[in-house]
Protein backbone atom coordinates (compact mmCIF):
# COMPACT_ATOMS: atom_id res chain seq x y z
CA UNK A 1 108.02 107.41 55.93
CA UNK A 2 112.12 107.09 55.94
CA UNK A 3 113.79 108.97 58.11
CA UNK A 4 116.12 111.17 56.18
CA UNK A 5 118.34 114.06 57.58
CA UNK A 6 118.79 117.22 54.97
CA UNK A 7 121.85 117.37 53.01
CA UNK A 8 124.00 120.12 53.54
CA UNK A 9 123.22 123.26 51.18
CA UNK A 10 126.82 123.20 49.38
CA UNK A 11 126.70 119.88 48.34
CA UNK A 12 125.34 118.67 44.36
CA UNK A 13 122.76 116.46 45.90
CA UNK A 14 121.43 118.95 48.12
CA UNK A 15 120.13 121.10 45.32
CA UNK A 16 119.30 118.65 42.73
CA UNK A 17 116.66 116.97 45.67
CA UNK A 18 113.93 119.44 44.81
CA UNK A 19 113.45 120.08 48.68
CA UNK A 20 111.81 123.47 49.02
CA UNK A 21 114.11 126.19 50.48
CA UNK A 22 111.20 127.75 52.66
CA UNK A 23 107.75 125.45 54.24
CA UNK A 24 104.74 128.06 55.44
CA UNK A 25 102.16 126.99 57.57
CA UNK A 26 99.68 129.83 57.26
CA UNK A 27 96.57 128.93 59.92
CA UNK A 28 93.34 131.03 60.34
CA UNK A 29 91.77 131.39 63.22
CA UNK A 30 88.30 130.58 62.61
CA UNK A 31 88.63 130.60 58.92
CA UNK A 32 85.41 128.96 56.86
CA UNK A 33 84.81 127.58 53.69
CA UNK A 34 81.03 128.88 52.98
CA UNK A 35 82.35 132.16 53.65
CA UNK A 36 85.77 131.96 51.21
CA UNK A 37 83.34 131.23 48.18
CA UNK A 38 80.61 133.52 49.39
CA UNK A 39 82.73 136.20 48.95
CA UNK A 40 84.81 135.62 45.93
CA UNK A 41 83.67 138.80 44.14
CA UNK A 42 85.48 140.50 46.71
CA UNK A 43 88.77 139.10 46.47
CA UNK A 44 91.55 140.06 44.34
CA UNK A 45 93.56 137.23 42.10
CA UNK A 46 96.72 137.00 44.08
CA UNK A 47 95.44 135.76 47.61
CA UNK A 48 92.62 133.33 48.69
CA UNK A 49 91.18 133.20 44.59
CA UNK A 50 95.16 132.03 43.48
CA UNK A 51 94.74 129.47 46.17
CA UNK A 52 91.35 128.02 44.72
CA UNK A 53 92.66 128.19 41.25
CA UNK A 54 96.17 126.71 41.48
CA UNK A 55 96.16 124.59 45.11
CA UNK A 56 95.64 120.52 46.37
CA UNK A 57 92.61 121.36 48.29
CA UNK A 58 91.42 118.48 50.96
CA UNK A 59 87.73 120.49 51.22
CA UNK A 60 86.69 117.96 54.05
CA UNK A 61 88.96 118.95 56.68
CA UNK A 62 88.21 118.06 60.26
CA UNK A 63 90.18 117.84 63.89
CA UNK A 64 90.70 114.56 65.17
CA UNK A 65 89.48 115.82 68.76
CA UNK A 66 86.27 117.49 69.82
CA UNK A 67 86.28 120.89 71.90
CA UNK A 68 88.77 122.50 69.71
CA UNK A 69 90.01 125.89 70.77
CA UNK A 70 92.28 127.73 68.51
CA UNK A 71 96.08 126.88 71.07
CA UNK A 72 94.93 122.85 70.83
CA UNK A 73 94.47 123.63 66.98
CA UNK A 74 97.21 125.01 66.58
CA UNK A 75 99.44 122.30 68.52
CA UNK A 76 97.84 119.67 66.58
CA UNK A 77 98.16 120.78 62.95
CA UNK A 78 102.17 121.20 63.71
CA UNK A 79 102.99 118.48 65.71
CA UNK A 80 100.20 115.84 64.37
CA UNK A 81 99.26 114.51 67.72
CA UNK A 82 96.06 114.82 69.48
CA UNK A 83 95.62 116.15 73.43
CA UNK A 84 95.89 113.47 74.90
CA UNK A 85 100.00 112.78 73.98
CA UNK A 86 100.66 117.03 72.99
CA UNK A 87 99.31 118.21 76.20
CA UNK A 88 97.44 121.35 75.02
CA UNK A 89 94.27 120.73 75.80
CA UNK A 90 92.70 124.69 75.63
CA UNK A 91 93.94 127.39 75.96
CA UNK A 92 94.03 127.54 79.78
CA UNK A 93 93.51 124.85 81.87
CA UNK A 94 93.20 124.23 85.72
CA UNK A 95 96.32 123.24 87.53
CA UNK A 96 95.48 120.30 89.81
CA UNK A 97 97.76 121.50 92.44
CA UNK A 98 96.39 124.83 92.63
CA UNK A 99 93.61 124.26 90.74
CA UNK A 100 94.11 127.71 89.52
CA UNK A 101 93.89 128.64 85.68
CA UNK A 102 96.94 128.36 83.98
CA UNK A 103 97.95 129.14 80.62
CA UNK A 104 99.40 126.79 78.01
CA UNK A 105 101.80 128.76 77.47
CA UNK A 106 103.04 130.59 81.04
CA UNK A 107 106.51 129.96 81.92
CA UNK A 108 107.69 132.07 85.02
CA UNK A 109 111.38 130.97 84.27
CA UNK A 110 111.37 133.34 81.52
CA UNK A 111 110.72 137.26 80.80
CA UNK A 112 108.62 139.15 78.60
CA UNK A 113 110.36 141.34 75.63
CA UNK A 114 108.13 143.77 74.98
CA UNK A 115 105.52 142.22 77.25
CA UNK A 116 104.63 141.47 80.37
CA UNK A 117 103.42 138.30 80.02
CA UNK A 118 106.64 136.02 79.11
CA UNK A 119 105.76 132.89 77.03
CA UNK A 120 107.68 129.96 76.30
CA UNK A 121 106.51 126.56 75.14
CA UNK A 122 107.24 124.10 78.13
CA UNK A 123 103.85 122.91 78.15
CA UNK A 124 104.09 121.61 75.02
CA UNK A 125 105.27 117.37 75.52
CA UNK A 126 106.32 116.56 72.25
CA UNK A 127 108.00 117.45 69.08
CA UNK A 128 106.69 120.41 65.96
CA UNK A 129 107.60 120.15 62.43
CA UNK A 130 110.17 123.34 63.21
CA UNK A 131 111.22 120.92 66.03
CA UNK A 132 112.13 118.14 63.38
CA UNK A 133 113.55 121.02 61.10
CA UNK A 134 116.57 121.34 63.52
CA UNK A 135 117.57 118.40 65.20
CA UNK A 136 117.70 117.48 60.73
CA UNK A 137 119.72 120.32 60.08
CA UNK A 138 121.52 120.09 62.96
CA UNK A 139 120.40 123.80 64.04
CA UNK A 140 121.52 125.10 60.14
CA UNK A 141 117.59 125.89 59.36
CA UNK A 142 115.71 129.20 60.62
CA UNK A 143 112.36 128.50 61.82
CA UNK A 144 110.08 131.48 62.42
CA UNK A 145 106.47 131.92 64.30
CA UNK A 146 104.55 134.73 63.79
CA UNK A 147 100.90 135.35 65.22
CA UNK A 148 98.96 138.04 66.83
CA UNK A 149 98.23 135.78 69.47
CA UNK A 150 100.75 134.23 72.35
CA UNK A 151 99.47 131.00 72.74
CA UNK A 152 99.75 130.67 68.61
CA UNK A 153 102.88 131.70 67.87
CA UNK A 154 104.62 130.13 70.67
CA UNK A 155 102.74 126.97 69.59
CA UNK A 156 103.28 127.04 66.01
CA UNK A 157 106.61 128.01 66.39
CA UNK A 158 107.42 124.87 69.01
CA UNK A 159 110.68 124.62 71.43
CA UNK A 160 114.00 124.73 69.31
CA UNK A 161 112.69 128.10 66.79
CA UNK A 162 114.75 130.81 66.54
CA UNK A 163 111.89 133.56 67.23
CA UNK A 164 108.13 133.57 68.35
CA UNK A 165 106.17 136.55 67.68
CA UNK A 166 102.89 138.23 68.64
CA UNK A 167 100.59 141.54 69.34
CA UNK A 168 101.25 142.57 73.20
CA UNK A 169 97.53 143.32 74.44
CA UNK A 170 98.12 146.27 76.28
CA UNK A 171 100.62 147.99 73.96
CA UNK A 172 99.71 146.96 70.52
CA UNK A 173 103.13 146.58 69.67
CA UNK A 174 104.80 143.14 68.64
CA UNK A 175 107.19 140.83 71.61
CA UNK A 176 108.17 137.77 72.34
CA UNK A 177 109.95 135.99 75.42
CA UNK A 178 113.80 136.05 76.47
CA UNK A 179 112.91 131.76 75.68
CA UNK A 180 113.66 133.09 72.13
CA UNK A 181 116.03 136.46 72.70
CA UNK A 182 115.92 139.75 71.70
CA UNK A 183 113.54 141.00 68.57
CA UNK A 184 115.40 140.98 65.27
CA UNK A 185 115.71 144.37 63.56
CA UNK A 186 113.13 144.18 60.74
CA UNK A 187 110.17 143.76 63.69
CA UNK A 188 111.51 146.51 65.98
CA UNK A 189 111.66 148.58 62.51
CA UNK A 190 107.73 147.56 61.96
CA UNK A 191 106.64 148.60 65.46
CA UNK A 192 107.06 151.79 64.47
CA UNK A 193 105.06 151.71 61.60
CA UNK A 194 102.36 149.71 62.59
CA UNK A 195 98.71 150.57 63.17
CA UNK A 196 97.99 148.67 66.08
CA UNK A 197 101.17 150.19 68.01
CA UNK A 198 100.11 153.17 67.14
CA UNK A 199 96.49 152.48 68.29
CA UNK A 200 94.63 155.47 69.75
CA UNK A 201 91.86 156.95 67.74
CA UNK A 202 92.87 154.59 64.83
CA UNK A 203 89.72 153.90 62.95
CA UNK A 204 88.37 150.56 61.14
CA UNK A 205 86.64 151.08 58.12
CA UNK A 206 85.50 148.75 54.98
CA UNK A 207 88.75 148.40 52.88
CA UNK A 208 86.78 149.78 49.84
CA UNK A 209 83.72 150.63 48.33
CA UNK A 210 82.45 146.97 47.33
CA UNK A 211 82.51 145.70 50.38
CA UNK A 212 80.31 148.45 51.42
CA UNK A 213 77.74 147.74 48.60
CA UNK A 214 78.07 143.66 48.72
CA UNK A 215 75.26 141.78 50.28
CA UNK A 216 75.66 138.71 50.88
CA UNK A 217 73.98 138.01 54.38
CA UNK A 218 69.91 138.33 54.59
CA UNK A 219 70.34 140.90 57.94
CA UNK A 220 72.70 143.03 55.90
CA UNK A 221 70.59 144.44 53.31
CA UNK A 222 69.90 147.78 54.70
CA UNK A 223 72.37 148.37 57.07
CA UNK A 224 75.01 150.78 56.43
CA UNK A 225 78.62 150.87 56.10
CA UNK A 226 80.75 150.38 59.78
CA UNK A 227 83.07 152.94 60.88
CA UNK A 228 85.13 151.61 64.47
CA UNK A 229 87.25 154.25 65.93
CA UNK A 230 89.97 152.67 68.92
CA UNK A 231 90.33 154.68 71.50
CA UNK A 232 91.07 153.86 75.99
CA UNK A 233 93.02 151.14 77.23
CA UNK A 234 90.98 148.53 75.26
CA UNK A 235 91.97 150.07 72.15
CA UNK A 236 94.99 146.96 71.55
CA UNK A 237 92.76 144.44 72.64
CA UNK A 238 89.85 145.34 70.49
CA UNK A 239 91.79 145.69 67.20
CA UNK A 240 92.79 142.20 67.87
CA UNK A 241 89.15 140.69 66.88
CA UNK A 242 89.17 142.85 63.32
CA UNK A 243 90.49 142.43 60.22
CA UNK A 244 93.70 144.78 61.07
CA UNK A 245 95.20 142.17 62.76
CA UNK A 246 95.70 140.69 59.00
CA UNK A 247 97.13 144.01 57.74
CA UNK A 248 99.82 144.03 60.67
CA UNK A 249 100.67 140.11 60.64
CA UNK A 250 101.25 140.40 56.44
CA UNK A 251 103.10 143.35 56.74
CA UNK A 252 105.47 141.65 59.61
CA UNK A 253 105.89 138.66 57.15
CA UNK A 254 106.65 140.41 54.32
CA UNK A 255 109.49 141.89 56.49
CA UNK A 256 110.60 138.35 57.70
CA UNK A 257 110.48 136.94 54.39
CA UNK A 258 112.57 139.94 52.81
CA UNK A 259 114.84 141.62 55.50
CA UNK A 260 116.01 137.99 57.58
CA UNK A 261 118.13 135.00 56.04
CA UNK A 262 114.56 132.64 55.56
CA UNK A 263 114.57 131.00 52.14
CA UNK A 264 118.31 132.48 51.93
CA UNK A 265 120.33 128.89 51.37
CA UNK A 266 118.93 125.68 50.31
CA UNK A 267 119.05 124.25 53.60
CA UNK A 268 115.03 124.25 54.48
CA UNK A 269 113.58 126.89 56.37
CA UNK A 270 110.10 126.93 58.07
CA UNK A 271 107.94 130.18 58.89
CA UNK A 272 105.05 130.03 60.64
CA UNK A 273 101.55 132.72 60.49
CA UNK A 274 98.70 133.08 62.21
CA UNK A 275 96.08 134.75 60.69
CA UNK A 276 92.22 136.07 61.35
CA UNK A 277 88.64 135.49 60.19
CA UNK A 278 86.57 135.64 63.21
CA UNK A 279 83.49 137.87 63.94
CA UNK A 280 84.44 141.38 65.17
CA UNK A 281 84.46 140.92 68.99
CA UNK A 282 82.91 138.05 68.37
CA UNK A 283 79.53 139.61 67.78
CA UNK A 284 76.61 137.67 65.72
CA UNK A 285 77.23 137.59 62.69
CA UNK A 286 73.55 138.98 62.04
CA UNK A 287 75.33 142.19 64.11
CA UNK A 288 78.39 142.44 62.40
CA UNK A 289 77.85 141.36 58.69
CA UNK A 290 79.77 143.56 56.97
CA UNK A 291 82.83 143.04 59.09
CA UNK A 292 83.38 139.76 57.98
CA UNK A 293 83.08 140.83 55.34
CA UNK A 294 85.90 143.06 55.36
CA UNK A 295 87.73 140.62 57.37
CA UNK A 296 87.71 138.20 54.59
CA UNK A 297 88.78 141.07 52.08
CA UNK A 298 91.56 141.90 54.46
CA UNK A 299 92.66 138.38 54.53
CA UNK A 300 92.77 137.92 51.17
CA UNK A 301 94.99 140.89 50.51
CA UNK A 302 97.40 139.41 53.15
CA UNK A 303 97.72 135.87 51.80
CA UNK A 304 98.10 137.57 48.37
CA UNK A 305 101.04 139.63 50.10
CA UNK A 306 102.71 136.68 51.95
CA UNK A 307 102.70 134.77 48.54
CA UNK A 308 104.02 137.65 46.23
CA UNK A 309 107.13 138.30 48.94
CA UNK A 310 107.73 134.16 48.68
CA UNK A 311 107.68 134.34 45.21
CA UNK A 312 110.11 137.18 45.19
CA UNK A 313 112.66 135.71 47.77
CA UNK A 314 112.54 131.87 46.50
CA UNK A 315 109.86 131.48 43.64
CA UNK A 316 106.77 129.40 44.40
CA UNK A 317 108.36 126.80 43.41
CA UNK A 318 110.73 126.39 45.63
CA UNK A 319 108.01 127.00 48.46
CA UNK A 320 105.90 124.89 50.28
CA UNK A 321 102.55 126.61 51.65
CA UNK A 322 99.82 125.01 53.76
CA UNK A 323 96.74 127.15 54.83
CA UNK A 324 93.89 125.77 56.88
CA UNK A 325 91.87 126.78 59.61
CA UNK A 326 91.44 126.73 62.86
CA UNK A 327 88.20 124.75 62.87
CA UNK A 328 86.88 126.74 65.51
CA UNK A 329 83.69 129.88 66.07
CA UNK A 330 84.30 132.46 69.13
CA UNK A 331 80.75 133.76 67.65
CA UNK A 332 78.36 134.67 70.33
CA UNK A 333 74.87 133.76 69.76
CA UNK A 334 71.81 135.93 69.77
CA UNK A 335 68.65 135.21 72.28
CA UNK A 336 66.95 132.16 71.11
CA UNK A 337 64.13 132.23 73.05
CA UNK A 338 62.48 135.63 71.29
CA UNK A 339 61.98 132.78 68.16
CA UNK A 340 60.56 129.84 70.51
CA UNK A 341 63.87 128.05 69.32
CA UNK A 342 64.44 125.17 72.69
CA UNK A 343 67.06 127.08 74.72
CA UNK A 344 68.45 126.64 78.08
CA UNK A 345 70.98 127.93 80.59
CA UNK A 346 73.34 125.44 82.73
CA UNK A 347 74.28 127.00 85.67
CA UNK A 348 77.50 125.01 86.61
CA UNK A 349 77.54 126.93 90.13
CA UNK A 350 73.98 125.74 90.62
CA UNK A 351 74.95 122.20 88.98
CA UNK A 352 77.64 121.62 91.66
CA UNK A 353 76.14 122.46 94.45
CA UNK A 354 73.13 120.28 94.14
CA UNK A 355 76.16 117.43 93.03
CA UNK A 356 78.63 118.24 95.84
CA UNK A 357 74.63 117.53 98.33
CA UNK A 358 73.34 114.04 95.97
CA UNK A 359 77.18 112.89 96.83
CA UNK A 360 77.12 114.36 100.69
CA UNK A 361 73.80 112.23 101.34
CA UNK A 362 75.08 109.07 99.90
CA UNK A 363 78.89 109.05 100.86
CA UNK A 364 78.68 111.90 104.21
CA UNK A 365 79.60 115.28 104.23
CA UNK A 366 82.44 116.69 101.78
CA UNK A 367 83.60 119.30 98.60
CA UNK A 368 83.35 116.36 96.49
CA UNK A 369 83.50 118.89 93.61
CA UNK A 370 86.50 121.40 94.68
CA UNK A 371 86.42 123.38 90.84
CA UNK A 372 85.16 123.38 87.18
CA UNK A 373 86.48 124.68 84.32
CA UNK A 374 84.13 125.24 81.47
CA UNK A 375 82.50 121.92 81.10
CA UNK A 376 85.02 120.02 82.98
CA UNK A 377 84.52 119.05 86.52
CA UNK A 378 87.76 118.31 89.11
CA UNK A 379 87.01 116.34 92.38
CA UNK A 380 88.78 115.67 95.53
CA UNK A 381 90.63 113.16 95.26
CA UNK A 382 92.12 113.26 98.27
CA UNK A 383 88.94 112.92 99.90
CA UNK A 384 87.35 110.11 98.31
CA UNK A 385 90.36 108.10 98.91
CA UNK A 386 90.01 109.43 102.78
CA UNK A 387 86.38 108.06 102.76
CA UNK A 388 87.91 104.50 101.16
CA UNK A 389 85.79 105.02 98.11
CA UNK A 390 86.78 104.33 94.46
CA UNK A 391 87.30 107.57 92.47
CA UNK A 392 85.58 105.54 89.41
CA UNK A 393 82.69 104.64 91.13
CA UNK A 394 82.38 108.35 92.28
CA UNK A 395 82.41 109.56 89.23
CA UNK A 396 79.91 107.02 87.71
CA UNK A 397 76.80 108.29 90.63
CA UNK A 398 78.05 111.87 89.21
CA UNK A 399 77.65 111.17 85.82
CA UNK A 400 74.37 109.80 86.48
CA UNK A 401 73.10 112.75 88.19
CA UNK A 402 74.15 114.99 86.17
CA UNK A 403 72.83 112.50 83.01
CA UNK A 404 69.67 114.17 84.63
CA UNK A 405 70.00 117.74 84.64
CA UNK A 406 68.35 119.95 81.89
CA UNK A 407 70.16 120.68 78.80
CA UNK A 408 73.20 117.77 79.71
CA UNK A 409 73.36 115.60 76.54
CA UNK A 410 76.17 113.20 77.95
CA UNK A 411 78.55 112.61 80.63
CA UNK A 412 81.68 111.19 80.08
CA UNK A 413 84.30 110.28 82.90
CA UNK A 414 87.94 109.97 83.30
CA UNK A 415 87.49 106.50 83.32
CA UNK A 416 84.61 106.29 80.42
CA UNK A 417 87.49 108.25 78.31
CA UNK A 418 90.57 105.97 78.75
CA UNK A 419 88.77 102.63 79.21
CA UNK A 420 85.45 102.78 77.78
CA UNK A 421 84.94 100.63 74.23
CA UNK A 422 86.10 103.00 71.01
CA UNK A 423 82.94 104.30 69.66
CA UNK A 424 83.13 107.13 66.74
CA UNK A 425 81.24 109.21 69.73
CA UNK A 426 83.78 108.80 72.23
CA UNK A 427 86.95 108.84 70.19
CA UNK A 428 87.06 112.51 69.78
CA UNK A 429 86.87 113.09 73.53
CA UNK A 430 89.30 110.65 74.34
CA UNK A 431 91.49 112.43 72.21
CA UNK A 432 91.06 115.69 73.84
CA UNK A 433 91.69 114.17 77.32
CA UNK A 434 94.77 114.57 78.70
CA UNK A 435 94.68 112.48 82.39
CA UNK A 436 97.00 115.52 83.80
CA UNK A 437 95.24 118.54 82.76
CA UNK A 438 91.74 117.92 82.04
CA UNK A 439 89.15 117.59 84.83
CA UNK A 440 88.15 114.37 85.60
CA UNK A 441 84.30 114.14 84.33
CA UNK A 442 82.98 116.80 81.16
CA UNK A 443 79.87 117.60 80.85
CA UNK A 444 78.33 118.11 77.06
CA UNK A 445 75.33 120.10 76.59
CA UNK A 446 72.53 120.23 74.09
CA UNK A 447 72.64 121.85 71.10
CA UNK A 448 71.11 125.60 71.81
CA UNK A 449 72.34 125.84 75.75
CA UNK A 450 74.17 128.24 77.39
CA UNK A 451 77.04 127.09 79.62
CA UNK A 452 76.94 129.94 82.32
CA UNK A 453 79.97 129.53 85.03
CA UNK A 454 82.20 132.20 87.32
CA UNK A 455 83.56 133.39 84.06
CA UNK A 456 81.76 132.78 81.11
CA UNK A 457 78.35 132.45 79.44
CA UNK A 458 79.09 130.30 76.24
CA UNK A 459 76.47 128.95 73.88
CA UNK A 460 76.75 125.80 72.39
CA UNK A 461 75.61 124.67 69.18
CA UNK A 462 76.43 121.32 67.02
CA UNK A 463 76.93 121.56 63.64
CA UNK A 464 79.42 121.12 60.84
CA UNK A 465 81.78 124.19 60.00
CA UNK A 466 83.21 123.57 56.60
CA UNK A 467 87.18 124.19 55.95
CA UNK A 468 89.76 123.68 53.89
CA UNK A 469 93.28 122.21 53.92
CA UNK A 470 94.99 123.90 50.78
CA UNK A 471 98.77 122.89 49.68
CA UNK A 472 100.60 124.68 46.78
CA UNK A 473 104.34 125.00 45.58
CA UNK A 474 106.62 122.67 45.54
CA UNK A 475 106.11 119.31 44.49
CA UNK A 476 102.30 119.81 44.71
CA UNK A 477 99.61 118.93 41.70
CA UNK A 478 96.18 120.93 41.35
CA UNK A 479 93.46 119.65 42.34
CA UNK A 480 90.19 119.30 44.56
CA UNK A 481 89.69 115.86 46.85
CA UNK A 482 86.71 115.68 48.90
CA UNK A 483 87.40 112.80 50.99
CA UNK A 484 87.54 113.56 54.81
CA UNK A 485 90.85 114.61 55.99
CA UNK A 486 91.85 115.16 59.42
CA UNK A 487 94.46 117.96 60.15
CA UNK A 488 96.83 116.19 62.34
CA UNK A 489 97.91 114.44 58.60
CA UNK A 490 99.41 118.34 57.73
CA UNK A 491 102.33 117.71 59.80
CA UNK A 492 103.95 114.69 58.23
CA UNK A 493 103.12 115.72 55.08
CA UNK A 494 105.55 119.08 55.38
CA UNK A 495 107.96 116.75 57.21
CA UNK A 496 107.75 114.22 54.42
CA UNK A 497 107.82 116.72 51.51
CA UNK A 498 111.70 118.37 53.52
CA UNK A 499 112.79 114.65 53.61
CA UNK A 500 112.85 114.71 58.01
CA UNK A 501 111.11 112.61 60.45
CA UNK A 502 107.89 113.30 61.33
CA UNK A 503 107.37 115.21 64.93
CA UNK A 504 107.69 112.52 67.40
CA UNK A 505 104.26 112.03 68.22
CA UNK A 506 102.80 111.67 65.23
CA UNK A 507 101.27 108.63 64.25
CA UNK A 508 99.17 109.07 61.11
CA UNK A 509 100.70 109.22 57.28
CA UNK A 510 101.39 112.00 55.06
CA UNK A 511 99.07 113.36 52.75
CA UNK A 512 99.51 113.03 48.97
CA UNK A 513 100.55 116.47 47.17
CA UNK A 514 100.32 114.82 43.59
């Protein structure tokens, strides 16, 4: 792809190119294909049904990593780059210093505005497309984030964008950092009108009558309709796992798009949104049927919302939109075992202890294992090297231990991950491994197991979850391709369709749009 640098907006050239004057990136966390179709009678035409009907859909969309969380999903769709060169590995990591949790997006050199927990994205090592956008325009384009989540709008919105936006927890009420300044008028005018601000006794209830009468799930056909009233300190937090979230984040764009200077000039602009399909507090789905439901219903209304305010400011034409998901499930899972279905718990507590004793008897007394983190394991260096031994060779008499534990499917190592032969196994782990922040052997359990450690109790399960990439506006031509796409290909293909470079560690090609 040629490197070329936008025009500036007065000149002939610039507005016979056919750039579009605004690119939206519109991700969903946890956002499935099954369920888009399965609930199509629900929908209205403007929203998720205009995108079927009139978008380039890739249906076969996939991350180029494995253990996707929704902050390294979001890094990768906007800066094309896997883990291992971006840096975002999860959400939260463990510092090896420390080896304390840390956030991907903490920065103590900053303040919170609204907030007290200040965000900026110096974790993040390389370039976004809004990133791209500026050094092209020299600074002349706006580039906007907006999420209810921290980690996804500073993400999204990457290090040179002129605001990141997102839900405060505690108060309800949208912030952002002093990384990107004070809020702009239009979102200190919708904290004041917004439901989630205005939280207590607020009550979630299906969005109309049909999705109260719609069955689409087996466990839903006699239960009635939900009725969620938000109430105690929680109140924030819990709103942020239902459908409301899409209400608030629409209404906030719709503001951006109408009240700021986005889409304003025909030098390019770029707004970024984060929106929601997960499972309401991330219950079964057996549990909370109808609440997807409604979630999808809600999220269909928004996308409908975001579209008709870019068709009013610019026309659709001169828009580019991208919607895909975040590839991931925060679903719980129900008890297993009262169906005889092959469960399991891995204790990682247990599993270190009897590790940190195998290595003690072989090698002499020593932490060998100081800290895990999920399924990731970080040893003591320091010690090994103390004892003379070989941190690879350490790690290969773990791996084989812990090869024979219940409910371990495979064992891979620092070392198995950077030198072992490319295998369409390993390739996805590699590319989640980052040799600063991830631990330096991962565990990967069996399909049905339970991953029980000082914080969590997660429950894994294999299995395809079916999403979309979906392009429409500018310069794009209708139509469905099945063939396997990986998102990290979204980012060049915004970059390519604005005429910039492509973030700087990107290494895959653009995606056609005709």
């Amino acid at each position: 792809m040629t490197a070329l640098g936008v025009l500036p907006a007065q000149t002939t050239q610039a507005q016979s190119t056919g750039v579009p004057r605004i690119v939206v990136s519109i991700l969903v966390d946890q956002l499935r294909s099954d369920y888009m179709q399965a609930f199509m009678p629900l929908y209205g035409n403007g929203g998720l049904r205009r995108l079927m009907n009139e978008g380039r859909i890739y249906t076969q969309a996939e991350y180029p990593h494995a253990s996707t969380d929704r902050a390294a999903a979001a890094a990768t769709v906007l800066t094309g780059a896997v883990p291992s060169d971006h840096g975002i590995v999860a959400a939260e990591w463990l510092d090896r210093e420390t080896l304390q949790p840390v956030s991907c997006v903490d920065d103590k050199t900053v303040q919170g505005v609204g907030s007290l927990s200040p965000a900026s994205p110096v974790r993040l090592l390389v370039t976004t497309v809004g990133d791209e956008l500026k050094v092209a325009t020299q600074g002349a384009s706006i580039v906007y984030s907006i999420a209810p989540f921290r980690e996804m709008a500073v993400l999204t919105g990457g290090h040179a964008a002129d605001g990141a936006y997102w839900i405060d927890e505690q108060a309800g009420r949208w912030c952002s950092s002093t990384y990107y300044g004070a809020l702009p008028t239009w979102l200190s005018y919708r904290n004041g009108q917004s439901r989630i601000a205005n939280q207590q006794g607020q009550i979630w209830q299906p969005s109309n009558t049909l999705v109260g009468t719609f069955s689409y799930y087996l466990s839903q056909r006699v239960r009635e309709p939900f009725s969620h009233r938000f109430e105690g300190m929680r109140a924030a937090r819990e709103m942020l796992t239902t459908a409301l979230v899409n209400d608030e984040t629409a209404a906030a764009a719709e503001l951006c798009i109408e009240k700021s200077q986005i889409g304003a000039d025909e030098t390019p602009d770029f707004l970024s949104l984060t929106l929601f399909a997960g499972s309401y507090l991330n219950r079964p789905i057996n549990d909370a049927a109808m609440e997807i439901q409604d979630t999808y219903v809600r999220l269909d209304k928004a996308i409908a919302g975001i579209l008709s305010a870019i068709e009013k400011k610019v026309g659709l034409e001169r828009a580019l939109i991208v919607l895909t998901s975040t590839g991931t499930s925060e679903e719980t899972a129900g008890d297993l075992s009262a169906y005889r279905i092959p469960t399991g718990t891995f204790d990682t507590e247990r599993a270190v202890g009897l590790l940190n004793m195998y290595l003690a008897a072989i090698h002499g007394p020593g932490k060998y294992v100081l800290a895990t983190n999920g399924t990731q394991f970080y040893f003591d260096r320091k010690l090994i090297e103390d004892k003379a031994l070989t941190l690879s060779s350490v790690l290969d008499e773990a791996a084989e231990f812990l090869q024979q534990l219940s409910g371990v499917k495979d064992v891979f190592t620092s070392a198995r991950l950077i030198q072992g032969a490319w295998t369409p196994g390993i390739s996805a782990y590699r590319a989640a491994y980052h040799t600063e922040r991830s631990g330096d052997l991962r565990i990967v359990l069996s399909p049905g197991w339970r991953l029980k450690d000082t914080t969590s109790n997660q429950f894994h399960r294999e299995g395809f979850l079916p999403f979309p990439i979906i392009f429409i506006g500018s310069g794009t031509t209708k139509s469905v391709i099945a063939t396997p796409t990986s998102t990290d290909h979204i980012a060049p293909t915004l970059c390519e369709a604005i005429r910039i470079r492509a973030p700087n560690a990107c290494g895959v090609k653009p995606l056609s749009l005709k």
